[in-house]
PDB file of N, CA and C in Angstrom:
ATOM      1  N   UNK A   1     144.635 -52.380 -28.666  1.00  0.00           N
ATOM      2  CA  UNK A   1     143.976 -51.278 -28.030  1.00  0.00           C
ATOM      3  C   UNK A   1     144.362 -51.249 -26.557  1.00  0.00           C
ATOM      4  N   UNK A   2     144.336 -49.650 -26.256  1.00  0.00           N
ATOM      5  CA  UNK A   2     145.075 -50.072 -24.282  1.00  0.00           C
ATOM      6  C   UNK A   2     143.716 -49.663 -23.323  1.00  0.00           C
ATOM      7  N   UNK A   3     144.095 -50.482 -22.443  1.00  0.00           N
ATOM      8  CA  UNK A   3     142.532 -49.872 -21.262  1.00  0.00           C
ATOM      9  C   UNK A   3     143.158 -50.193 -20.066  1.00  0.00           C
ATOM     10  N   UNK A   4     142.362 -49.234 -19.083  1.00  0.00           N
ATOM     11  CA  UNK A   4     143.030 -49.331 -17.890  1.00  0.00           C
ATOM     12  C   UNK A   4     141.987 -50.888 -17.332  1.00  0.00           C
ATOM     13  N   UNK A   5     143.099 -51.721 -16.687  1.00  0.00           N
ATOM     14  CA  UNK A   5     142.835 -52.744 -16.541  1.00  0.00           C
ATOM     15  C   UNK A   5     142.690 -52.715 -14.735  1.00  0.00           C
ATOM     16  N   UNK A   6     143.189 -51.592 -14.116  1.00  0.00           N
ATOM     17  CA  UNK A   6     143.098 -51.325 -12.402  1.00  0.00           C
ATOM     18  C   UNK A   6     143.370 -50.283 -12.353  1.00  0.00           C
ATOM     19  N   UNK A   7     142.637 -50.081 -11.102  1.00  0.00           N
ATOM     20  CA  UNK A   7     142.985 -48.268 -10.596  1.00  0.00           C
ATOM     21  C   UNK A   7     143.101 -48.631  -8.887  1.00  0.00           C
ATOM     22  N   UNK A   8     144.141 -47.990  -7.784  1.00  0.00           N
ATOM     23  CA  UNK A   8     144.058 -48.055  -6.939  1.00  0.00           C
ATOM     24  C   UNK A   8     145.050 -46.868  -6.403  1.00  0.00           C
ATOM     25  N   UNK A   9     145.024 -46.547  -5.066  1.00  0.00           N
ATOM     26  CA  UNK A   9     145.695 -46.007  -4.539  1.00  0.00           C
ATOM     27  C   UNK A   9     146.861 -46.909  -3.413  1.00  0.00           C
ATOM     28  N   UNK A  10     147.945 -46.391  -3.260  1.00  0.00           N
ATOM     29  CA  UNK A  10     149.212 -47.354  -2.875  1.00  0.00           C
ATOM     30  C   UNK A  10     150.168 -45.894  -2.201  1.00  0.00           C
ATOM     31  N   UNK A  11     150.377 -45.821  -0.705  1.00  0.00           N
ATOM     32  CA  UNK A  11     151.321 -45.201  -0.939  1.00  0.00           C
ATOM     33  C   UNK A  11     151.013 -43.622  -1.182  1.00  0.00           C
ATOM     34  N   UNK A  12     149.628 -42.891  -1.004  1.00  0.00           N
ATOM     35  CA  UNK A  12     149.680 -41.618  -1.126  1.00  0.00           C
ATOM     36  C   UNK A  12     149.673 -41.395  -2.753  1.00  0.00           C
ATOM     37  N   UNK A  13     149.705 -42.503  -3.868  1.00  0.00           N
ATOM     38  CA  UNK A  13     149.966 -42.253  -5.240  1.00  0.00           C
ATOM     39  C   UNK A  13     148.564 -42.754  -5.872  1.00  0.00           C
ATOM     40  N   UNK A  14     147.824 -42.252  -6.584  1.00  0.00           N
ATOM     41  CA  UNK A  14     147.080 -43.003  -7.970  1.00  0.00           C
ATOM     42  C   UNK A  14     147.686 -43.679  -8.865  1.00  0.00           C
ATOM     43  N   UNK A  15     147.458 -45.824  -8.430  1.00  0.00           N
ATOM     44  CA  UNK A  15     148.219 -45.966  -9.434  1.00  0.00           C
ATOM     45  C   UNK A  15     147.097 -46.425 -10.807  1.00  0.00           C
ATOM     46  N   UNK A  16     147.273 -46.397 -11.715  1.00  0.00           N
ATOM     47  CA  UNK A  16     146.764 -46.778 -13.049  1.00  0.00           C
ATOM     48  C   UNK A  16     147.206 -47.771 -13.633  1.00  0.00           C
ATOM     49  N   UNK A  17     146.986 -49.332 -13.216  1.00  0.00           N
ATOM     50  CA  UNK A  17     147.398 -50.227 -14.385  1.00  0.00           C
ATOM     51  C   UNK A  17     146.678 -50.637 -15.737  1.00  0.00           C
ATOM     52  N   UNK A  18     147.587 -50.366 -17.043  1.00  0.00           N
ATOM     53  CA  UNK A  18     146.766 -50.265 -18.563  1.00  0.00           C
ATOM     54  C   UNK A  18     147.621 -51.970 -18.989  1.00  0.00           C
ATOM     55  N   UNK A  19     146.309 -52.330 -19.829  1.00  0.00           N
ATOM     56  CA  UNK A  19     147.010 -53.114 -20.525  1.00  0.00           C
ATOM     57  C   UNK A  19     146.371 -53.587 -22.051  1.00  0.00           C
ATOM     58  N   UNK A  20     146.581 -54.219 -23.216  1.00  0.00           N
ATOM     59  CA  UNK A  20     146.601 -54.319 -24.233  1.00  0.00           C
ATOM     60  C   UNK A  20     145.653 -55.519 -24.408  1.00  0.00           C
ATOM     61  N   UNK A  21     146.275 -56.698 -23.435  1.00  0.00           N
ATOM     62  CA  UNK A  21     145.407 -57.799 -24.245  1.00  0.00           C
ATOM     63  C   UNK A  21     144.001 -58.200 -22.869  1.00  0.00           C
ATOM     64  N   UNK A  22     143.796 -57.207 -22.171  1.00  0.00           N
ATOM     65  CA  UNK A  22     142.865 -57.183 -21.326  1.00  0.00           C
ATOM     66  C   UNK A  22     142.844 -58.100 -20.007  1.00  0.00           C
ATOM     67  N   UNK A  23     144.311 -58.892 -19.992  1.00  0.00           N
ATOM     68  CA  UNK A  23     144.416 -59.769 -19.067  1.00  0.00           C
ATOM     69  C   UNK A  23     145.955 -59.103 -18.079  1.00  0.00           C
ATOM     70  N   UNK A  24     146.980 -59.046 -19.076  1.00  0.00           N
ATOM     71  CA  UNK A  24     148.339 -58.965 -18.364  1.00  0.00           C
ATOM     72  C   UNK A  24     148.866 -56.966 -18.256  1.00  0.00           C
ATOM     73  N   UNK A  25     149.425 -56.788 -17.288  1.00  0.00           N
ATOM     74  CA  UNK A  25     149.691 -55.407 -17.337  1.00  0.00           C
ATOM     75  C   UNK A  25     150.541 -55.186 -18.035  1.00  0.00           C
ATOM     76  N   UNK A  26     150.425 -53.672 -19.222  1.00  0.00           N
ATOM     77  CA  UNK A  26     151.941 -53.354 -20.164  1.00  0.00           C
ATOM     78  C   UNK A  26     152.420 -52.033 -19.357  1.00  0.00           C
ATOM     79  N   UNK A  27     151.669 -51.533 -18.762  1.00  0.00           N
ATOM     80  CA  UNK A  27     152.220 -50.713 -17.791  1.00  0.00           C
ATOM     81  C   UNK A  27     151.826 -49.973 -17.047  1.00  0.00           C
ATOM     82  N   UNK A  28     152.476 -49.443 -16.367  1.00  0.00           N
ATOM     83  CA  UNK A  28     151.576 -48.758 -15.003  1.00  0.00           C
ATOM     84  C   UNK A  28     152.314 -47.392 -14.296  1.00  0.00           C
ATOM     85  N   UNK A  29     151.222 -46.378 -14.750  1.00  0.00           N
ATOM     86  CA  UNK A  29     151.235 -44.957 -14.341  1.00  0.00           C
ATOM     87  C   UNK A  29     150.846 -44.609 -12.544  1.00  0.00           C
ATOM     88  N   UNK A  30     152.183 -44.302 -11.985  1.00  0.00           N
ATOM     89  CA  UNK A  30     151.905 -43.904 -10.543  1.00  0.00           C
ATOM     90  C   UNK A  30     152.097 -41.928 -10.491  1.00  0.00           C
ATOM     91  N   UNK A  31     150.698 -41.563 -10.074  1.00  0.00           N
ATOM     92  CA  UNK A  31     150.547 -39.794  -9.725  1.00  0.00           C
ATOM     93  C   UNK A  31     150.703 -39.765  -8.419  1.00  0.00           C
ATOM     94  N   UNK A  32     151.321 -38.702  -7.785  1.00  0.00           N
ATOM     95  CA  UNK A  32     150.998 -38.422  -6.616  1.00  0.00           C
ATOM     96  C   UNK A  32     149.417 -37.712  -5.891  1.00  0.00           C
ATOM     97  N   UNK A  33     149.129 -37.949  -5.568  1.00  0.00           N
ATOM     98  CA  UNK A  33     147.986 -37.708  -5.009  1.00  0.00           C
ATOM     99  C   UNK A  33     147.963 -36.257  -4.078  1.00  0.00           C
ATOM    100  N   UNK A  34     147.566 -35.225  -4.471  1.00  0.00           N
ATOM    101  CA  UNK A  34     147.219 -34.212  -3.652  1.00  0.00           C
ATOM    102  C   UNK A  34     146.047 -33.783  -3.261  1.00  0.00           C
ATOM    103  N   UNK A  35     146.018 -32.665  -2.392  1.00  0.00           N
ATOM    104  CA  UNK A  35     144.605 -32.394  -1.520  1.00  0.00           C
ATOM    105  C   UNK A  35     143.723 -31.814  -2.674  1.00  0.00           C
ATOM    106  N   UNK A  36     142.936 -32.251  -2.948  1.00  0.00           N
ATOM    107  CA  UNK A  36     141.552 -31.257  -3.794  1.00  0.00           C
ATOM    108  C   UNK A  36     140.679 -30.820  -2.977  1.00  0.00           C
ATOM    109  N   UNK A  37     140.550 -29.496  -3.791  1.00  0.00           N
ATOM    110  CA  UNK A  37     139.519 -28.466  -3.080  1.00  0.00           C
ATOM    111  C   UNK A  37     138.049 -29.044  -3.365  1.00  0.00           C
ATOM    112  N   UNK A  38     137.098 -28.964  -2.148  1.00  0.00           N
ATOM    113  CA  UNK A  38     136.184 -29.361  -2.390  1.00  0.00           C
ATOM    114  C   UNK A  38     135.276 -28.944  -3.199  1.00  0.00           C
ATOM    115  N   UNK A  39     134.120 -29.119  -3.617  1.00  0.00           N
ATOM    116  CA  UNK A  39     133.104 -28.191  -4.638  1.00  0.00           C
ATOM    117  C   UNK A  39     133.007 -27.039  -4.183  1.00  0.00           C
ATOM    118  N   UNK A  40     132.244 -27.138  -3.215  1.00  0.00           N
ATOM    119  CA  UNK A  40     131.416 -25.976  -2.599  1.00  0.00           C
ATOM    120  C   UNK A  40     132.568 -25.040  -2.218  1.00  0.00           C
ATOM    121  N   UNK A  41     133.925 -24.924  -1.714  1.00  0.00           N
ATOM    122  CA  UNK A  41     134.609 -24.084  -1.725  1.00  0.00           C
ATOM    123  C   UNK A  41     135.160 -23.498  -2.576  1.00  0.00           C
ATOM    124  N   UNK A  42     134.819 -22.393  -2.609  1.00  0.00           N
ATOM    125  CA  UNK A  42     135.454 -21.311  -3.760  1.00  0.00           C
ATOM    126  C   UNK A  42     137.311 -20.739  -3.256  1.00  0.00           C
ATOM    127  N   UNK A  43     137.383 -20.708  -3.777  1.00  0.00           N
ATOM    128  CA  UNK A  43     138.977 -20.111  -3.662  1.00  0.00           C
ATOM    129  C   UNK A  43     139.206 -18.282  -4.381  1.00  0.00           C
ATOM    130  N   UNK A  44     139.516 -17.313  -3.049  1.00  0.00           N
ATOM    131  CA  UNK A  44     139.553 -15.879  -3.364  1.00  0.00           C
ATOM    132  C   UNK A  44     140.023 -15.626  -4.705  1.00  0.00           C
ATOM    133  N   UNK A  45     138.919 -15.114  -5.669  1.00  0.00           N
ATOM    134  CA  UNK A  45     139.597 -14.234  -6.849  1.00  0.00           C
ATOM    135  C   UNK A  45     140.975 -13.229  -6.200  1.00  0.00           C
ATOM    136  N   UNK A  46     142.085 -13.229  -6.810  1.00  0.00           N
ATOM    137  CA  UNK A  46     143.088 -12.003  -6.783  1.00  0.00           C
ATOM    138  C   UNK A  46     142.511 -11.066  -7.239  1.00  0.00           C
ATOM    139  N   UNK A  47     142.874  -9.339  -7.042  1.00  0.00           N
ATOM    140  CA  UNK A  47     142.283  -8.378  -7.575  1.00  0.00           C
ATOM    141  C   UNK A  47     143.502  -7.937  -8.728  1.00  0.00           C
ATOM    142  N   UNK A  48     142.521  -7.468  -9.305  1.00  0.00           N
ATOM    143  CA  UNK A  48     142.625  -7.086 -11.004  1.00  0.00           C
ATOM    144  C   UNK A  48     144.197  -6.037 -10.589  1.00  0.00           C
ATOM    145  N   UNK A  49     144.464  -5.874 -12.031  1.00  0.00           N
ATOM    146  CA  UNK A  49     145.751  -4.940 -11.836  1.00  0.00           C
ATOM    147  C   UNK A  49     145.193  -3.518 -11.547  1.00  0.00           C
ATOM    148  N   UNK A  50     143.742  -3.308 -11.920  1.00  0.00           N
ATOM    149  CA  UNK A  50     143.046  -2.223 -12.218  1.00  0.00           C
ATOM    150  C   UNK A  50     142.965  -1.751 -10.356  1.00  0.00           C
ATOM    151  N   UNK A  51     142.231  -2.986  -9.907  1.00  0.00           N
ATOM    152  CA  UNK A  51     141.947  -2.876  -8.432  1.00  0.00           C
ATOM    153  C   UNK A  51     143.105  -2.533  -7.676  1.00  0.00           C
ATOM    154  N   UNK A  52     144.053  -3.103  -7.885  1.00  0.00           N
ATOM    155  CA  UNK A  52     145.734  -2.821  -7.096  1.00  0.00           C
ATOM    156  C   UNK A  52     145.922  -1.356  -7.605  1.00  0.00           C
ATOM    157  N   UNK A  53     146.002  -1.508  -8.768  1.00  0.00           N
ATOM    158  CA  UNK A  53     146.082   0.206  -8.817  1.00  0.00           C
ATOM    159  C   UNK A  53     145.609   1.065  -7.897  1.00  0.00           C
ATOM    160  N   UNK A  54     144.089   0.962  -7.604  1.00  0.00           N
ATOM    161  CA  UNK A  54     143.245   1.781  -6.808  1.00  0.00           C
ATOM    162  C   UNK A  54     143.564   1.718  -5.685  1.00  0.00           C
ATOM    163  N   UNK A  55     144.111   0.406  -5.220  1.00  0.00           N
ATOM    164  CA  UNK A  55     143.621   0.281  -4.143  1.00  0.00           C
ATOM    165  C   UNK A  55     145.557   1.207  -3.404  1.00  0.00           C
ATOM    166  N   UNK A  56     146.276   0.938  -4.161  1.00  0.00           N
ATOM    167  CA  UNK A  56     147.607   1.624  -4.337  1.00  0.00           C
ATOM    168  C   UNK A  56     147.784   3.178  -3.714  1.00  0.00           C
ATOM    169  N   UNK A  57     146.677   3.757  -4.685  1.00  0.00           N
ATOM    170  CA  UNK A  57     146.104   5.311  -5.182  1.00  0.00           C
ATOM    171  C   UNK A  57     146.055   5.895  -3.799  1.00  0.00           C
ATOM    172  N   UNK A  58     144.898   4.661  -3.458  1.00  0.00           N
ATOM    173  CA  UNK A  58     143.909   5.135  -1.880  1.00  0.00           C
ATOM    174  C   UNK A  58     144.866   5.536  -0.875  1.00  0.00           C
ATOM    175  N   UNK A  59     145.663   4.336  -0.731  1.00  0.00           N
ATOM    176  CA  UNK A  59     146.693   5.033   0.048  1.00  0.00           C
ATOM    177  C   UNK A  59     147.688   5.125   0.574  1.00  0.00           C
ATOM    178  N   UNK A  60     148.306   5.588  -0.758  1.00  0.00           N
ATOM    179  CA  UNK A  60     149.058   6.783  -1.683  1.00  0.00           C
ATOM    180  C   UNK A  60     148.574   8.195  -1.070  1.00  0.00           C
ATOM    181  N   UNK A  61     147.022   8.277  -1.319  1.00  0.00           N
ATOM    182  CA  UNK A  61     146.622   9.542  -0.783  1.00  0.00           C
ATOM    183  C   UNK A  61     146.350   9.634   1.274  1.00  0.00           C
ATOM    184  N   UNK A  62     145.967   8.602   1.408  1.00  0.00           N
ATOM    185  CA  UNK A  62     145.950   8.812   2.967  1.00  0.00           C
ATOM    186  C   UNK A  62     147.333   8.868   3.546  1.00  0.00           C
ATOM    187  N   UNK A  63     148.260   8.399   2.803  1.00  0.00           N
ATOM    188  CA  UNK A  63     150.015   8.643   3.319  1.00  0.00           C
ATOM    189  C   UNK A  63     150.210  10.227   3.008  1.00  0.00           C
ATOM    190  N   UNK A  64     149.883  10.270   2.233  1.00  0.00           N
ATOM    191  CA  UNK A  64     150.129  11.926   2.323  1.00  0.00           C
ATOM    192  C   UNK A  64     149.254  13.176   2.542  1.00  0.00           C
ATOM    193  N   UNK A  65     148.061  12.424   2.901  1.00  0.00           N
ATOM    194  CA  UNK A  65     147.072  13.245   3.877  1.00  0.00           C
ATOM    195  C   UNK A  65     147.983  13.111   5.350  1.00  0.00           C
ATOM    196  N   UNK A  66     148.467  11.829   5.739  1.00  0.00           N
ATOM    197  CA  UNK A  66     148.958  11.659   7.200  1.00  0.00           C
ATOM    198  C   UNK A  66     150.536  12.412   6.966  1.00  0.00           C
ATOM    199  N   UNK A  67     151.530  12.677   6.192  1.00  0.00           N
ATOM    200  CA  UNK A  67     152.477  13.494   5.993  1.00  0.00           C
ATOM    201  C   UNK A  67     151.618  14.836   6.398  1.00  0.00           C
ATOM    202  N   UNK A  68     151.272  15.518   5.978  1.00  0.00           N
ATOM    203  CA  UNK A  68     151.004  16.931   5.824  1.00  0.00           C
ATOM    204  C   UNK A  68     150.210  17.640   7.219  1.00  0.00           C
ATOM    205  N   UNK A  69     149.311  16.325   7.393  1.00  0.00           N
ATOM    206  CA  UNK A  69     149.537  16.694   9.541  1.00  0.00           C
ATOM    207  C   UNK A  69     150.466  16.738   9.903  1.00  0.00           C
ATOM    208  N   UNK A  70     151.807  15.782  10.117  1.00  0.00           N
ATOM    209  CA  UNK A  70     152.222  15.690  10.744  1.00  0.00           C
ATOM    210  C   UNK A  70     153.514  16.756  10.256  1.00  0.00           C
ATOM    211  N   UNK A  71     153.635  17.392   8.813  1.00  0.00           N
ATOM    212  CA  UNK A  71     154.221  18.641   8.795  1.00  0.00           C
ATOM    213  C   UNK A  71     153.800  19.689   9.309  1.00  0.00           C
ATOM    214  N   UNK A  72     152.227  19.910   9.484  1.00  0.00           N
ATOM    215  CA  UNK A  72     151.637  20.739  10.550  1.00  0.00           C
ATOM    216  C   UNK A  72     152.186  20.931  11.858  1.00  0.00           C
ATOM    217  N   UNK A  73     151.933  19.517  12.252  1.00  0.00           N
ATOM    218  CA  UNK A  73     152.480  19.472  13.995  1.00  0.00           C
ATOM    219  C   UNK A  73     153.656  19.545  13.974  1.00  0.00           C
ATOM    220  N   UNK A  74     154.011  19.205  13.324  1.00  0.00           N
ATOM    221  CA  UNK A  74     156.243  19.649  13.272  1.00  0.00           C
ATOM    222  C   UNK A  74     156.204  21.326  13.404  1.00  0.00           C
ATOM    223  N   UNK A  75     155.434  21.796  12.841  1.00  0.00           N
ATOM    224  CA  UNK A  75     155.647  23.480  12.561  1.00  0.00           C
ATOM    225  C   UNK A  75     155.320  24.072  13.928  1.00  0.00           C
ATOM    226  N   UNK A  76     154.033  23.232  14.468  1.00  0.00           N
ATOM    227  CA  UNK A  76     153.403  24.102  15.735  1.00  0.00           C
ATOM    228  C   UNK A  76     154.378  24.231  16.588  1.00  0.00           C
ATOM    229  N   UNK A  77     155.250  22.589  16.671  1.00  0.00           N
ATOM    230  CA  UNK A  77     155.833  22.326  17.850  1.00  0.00           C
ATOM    231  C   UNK A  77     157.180  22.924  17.915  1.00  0.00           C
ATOM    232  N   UNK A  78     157.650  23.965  16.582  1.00  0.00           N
ATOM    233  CA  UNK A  78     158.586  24.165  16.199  1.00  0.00           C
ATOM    234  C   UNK A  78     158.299  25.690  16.910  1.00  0.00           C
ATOM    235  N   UNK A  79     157.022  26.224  16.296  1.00  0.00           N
ATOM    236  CA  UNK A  79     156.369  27.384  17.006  1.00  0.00           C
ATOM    237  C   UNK A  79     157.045  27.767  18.360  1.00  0.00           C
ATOM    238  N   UNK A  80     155.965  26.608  19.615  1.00  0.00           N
ATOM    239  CA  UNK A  80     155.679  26.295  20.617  1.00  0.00           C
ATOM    240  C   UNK A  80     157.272  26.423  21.321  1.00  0.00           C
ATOM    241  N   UNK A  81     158.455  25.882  20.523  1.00  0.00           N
ATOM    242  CA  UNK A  81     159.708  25.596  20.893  1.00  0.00           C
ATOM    243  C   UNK A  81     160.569  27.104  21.004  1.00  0.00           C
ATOM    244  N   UNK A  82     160.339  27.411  20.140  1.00  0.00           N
ATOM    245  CA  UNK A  82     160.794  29.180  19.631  1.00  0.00           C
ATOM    246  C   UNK A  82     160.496  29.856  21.282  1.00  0.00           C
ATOM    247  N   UNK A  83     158.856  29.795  20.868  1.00  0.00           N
ATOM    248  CA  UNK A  83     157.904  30.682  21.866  1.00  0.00           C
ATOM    249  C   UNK A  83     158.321  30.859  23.221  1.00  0.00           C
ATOM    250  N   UNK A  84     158.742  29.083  23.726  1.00  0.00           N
ATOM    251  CA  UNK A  84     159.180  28.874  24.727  1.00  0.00           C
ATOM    252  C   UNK A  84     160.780  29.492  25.707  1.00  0.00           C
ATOM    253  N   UNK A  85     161.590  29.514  24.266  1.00  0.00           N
ATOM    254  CA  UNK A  85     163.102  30.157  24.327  1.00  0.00           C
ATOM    255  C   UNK A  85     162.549  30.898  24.279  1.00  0.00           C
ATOM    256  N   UNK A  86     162.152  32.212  23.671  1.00  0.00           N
ATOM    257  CA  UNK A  86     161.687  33.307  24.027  1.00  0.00           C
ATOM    258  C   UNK A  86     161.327  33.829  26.018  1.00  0.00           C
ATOM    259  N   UNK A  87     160.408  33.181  25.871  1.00  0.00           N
ATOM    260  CA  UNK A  87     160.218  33.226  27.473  1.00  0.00           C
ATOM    261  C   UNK A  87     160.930  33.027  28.350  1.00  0.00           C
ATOM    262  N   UNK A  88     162.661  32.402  28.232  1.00  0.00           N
ATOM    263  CA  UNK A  88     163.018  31.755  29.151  1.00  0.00           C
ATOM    264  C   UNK A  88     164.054  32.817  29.033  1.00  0.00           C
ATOM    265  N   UNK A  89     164.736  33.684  27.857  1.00  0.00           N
ATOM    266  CA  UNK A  89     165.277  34.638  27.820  1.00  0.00           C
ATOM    267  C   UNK A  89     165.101  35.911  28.571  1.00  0.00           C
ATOM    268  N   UNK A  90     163.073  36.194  28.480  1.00  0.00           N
ATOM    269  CA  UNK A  90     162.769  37.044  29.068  1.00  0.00           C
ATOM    270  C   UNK A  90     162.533  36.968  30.175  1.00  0.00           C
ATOM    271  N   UNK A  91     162.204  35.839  30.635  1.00  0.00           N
ATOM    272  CA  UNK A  91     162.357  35.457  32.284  1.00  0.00           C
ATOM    273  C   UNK A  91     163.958  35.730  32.876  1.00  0.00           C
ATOM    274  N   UNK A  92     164.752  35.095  32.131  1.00  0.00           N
ATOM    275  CA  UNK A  92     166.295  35.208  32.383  1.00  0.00           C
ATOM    276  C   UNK A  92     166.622  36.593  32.805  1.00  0.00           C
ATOM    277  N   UNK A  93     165.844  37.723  31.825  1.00  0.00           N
ATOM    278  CA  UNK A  93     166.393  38.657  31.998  1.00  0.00           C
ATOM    279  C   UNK A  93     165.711  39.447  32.963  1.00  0.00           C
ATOM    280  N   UNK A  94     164.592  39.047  33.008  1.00  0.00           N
ATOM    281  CA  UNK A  94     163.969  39.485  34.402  1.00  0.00           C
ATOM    282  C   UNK A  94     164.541  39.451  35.998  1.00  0.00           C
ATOM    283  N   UNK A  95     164.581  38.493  35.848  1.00  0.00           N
ATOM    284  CA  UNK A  95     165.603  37.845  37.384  1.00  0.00           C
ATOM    285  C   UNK A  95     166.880  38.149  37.401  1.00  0.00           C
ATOM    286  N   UNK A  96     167.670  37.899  36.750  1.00  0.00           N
ATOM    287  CA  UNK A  96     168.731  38.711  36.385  1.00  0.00           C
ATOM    288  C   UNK A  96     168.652  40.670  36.416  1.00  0.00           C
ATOM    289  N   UNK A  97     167.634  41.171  36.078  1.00  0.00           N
ATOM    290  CA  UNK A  97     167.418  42.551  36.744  1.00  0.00           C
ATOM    291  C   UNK A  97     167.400  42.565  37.899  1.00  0.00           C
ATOM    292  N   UNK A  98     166.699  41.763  38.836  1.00  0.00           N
ATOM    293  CA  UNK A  98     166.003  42.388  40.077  1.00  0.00           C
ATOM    294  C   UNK A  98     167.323  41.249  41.005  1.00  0.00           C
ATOM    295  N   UNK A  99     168.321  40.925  40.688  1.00  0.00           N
ATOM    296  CA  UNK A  99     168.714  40.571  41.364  1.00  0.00           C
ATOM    297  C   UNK A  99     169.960  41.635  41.629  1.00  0.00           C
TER     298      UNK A  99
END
């Protein structure tokens, strides 16, 4: 029958010595030892594929709520740009009369 006959740490490793006739070691399991999370800390659920979806959707839609202003303001300023050549023609040609 095998039983662990020692347990210690060595080295950053858990080692495990087992043995058979309860006196001599038949062999010995070395783990590395890593950080465990404590109890009381929980570790963030990931969100669902369902939630990424949504959360995707959301904005999905505020990107193209913020496109469609800013095709607005492209148009005004496109307006505003026109409006402006306009005026500078008719100014042009103003001064250009009276001169």
């Amino acid at each position: 029958m095998l039983a662990i006959l020692r347990e210690y740490v060595e080295n950053g490793e858990q080692v495990t010595e087992y043995t058979r006739d309860g006196k001599t070691v038949s062999h010995t399991v070395r783990v590395l030892q890593t950080a465990q999370i404590p109890p009381e800390e929980v570790l963030p659920v990931p969100p669902t594929f369902e939630q990424r979806i949504a959360e995707l959707q959301a904005k999905n839609a505020e990107l193209e709520a913020a496109l469609v202003e800013m095709t607005e303001l492209a148009a005004q300023q496109e307006q505003r740009s026109t409006q402006n050549e306009q005026a500078i023609v008719e100014l042009t040609m103003l001064v250009g009369g009276q001169a």
